[in-house]
Protein backbone atom coordinates (compact mmCIF):
# COMPACT_ATOMS: atom_id res chain seq x y z
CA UNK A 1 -20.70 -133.14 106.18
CA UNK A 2 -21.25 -129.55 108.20
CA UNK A 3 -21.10 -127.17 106.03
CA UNK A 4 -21.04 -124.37 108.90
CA UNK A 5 -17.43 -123.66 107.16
CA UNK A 6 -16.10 -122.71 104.03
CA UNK A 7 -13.84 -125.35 102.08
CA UNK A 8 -12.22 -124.89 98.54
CA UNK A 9 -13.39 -127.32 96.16
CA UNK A 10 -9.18 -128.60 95.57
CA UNK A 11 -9.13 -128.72 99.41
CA UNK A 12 -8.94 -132.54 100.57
CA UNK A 13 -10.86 -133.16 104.03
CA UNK A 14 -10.56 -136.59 105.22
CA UNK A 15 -13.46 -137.91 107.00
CA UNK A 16 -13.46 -137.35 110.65
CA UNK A 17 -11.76 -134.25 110.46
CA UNK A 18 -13.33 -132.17 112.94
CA UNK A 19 -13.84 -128.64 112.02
CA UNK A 20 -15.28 -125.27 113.57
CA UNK A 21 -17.97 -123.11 112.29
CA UNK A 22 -16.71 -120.05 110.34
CA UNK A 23 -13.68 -121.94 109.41
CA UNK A 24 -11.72 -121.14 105.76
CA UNK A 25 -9.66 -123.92 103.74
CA UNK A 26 -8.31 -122.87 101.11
CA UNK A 27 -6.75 -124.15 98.01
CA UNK A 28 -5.12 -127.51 97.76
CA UNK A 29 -4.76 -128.17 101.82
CA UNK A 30 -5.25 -131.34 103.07
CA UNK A 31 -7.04 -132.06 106.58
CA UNK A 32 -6.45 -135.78 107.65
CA UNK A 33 -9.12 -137.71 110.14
CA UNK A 34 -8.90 -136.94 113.47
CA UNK A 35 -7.55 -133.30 112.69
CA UNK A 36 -9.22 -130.41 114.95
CA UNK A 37 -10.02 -127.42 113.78
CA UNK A 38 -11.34 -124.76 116.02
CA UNK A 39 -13.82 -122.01 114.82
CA UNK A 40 -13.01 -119.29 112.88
CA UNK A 41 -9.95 -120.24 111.64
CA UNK A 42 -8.23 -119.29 108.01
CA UNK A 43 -5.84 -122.07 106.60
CA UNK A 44 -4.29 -120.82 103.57
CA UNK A 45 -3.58 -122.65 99.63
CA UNK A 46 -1.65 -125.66 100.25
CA UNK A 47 -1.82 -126.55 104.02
CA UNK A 48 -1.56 -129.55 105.48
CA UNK A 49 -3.06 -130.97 109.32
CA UNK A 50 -1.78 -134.18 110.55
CA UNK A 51 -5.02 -136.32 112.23
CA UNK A 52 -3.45 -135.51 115.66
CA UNK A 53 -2.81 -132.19 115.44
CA UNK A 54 -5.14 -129.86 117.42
CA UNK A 55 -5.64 -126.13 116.55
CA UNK A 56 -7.37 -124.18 118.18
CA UNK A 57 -9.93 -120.55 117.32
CA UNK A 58 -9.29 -118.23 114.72
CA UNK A 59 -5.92 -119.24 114.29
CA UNK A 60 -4.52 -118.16 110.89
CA UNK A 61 -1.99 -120.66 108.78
CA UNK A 62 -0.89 -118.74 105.67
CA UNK A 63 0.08 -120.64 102.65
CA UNK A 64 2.28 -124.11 102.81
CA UNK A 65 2.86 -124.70 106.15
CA UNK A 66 2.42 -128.44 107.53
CA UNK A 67 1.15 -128.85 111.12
CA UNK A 68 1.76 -132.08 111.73
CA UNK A 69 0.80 -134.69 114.42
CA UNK A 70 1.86 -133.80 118.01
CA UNK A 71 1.52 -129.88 117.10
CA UNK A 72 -0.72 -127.77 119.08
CA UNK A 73 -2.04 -124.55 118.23
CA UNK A 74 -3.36 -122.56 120.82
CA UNK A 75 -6.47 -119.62 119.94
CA UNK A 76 -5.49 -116.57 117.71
CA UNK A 77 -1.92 -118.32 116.86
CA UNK A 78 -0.29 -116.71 113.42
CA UNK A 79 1.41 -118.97 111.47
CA UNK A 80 3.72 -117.32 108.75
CA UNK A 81 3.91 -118.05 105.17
CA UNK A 82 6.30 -122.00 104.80
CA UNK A 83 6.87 -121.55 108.16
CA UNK A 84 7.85 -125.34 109.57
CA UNK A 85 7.08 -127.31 112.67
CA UNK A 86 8.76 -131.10 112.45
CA UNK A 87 7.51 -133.35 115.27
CA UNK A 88 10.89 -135.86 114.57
CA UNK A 89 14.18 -134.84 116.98
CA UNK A 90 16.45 -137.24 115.17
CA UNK A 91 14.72 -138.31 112.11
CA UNK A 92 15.32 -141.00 109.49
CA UNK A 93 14.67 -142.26 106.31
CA UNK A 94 15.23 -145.93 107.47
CA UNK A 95 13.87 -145.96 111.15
CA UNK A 96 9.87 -145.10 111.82
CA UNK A 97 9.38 -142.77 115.09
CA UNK A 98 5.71 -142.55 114.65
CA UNK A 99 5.57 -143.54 118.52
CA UNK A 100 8.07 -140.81 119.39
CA UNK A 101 6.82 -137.97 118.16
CA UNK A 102 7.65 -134.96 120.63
CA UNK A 103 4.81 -132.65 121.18
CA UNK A 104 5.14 -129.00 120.62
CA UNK A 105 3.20 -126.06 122.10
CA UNK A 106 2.45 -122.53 120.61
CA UNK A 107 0.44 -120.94 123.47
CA UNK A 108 -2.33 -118.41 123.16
CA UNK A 109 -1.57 -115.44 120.58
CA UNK A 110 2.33 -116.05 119.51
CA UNK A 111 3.17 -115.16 115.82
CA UNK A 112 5.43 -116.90 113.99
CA UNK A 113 7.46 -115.06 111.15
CA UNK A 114 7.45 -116.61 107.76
CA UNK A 115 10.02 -119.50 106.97
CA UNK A 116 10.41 -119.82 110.44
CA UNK A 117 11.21 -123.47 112.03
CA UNK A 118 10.02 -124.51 115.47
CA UNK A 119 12.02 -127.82 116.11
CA UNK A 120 9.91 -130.29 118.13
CA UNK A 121 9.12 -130.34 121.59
CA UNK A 122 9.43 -126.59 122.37
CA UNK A 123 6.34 -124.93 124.18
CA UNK A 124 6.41 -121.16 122.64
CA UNK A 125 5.00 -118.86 125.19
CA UNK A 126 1.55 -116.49 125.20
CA UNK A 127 1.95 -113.72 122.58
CA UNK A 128 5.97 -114.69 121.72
CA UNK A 129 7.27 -113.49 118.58
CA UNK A 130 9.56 -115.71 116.80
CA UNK A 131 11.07 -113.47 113.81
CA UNK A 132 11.15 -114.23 110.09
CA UNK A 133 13.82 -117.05 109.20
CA UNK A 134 14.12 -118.24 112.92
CA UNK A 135 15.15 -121.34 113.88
CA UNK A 136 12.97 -122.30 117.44
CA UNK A 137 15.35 -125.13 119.34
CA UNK A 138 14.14 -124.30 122.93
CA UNK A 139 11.19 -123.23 125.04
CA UNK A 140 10.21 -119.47 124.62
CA UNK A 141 8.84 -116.84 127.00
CA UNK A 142 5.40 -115.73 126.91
CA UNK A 143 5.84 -111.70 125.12
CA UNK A 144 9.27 -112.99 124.21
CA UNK A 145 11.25 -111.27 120.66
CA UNK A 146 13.49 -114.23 118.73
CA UNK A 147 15.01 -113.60 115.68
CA UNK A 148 18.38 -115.68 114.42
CA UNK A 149 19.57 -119.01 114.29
CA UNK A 150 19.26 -120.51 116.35
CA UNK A 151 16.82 -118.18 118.11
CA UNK A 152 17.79 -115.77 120.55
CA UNK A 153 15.49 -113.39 122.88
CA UNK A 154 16.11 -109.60 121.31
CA UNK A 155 13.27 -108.17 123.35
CA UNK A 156 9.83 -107.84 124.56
CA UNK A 157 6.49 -107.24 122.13
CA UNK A 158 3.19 -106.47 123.53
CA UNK A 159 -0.42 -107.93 123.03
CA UNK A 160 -0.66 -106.15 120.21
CA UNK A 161 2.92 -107.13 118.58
CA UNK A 162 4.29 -104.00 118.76
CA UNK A 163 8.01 -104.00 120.45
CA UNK A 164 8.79 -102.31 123.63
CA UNK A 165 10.87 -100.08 125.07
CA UNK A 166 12.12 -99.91 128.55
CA UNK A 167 8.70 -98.07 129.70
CA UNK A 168 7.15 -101.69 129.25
CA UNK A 169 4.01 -99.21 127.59
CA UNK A 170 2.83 -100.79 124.37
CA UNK A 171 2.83 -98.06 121.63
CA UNK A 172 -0.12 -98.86 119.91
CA UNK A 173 -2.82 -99.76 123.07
CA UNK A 174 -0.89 -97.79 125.70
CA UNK A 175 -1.21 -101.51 127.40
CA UNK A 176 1.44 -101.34 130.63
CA UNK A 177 3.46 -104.75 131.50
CA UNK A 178 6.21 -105.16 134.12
CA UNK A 179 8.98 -107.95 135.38
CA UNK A 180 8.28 -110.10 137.31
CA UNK A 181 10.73 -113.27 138.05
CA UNK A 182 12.42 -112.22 135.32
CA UNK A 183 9.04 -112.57 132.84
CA UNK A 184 7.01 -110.01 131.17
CA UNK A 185 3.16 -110.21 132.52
CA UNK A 186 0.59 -107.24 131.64
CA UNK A 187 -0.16 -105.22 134.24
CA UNK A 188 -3.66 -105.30 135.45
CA UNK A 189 -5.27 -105.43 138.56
CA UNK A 190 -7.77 -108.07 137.43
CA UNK A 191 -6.78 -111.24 135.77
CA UNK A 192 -7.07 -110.73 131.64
């Protein structure tokens, strides 16, 4: 087994779990086969990675939250503390939907707030926000602030997760973004 990453000795790894170098698994999580891990990644005590879930570079999962099968996690995604993902629309106790799983993207960079649940077969946008407590039941905007239930946009945050105000001028990088088509894109004039 590579041992280019760090793994609790409570931590279950299934064989054929694919993980990257630098990688942390902490206490009690469970990594089924097939599951893939990028480098540099912390998942907390008591996660658990379905075998065909991907996640990508130093992503952080704090403690028990389940990424199940069908959920992608793009690089330097934050996943709160018991935040949930489901990967069921209309689940049952009685019927099996393993082949109807609906697959959910959290682009590049988003955060999402602790007990926060992203219903499946959203796509959350580069460097969203979802807020504490949300509840995610559509597709959200790259930069985009949701908070409530279900989630609504309240805002804009930058790069850096600070929120902005109508100057567009992140407070803590001095980072500029404008509208365009009705979407928040950094300002640059080179591709980032």
């Amino acid at each position: 087994m590579d041992k280019s990453y760090f793994a609790h000795e409570t931590a279950i790894i299934d064989e054929g779990a694919n993980i990257g170098s630098g990688t942390k698994i902490w206490h009690f999580s469970h990594l089924m086969s097939g599951a893939q891990i990028g480098q540099d990644c912390v998942l907390g005590q008591n996660v658990f990675v379905g075998g065909k879930a991907r996640i990508g570079n130093r992503v952080k999962i704090q403690n028990n939250v389940s990424v199940y099968d069908s959920v992608i996690l793009e690089d330097d995604v934050f996943c709160g503390p018991s935040c949930v993902f489901t990967n069921v629309i209309n689940p049952r106790a009685f019927v099996e939907r393993k082949t109807k799983y609906m697959e959910t993207l959290v682009k590049k960079g988003a955060s999402i707030g602790a007990n926060a649940t992203i219903v499946c077969g959203v796509q959350i946008g580069e460097y969203a926000m979802i807020g504490a407590g949300a509840v995610v039941t559509k597709d959200v905007n790259p930069f985009a602030l949701m908070i409530g239930v279900p989630a609504i946009q309240k805002g804009w945050v930058s790069r850096a997760g600070a929120v902005l105000n109508e100057t567009l001028t992140c407070p803590e990088t001095g980072e500029k973004y404008e509208m365009k088509d009705g979407l928040l894109i950094q300002f640059s004039s080179k591709k980032k």
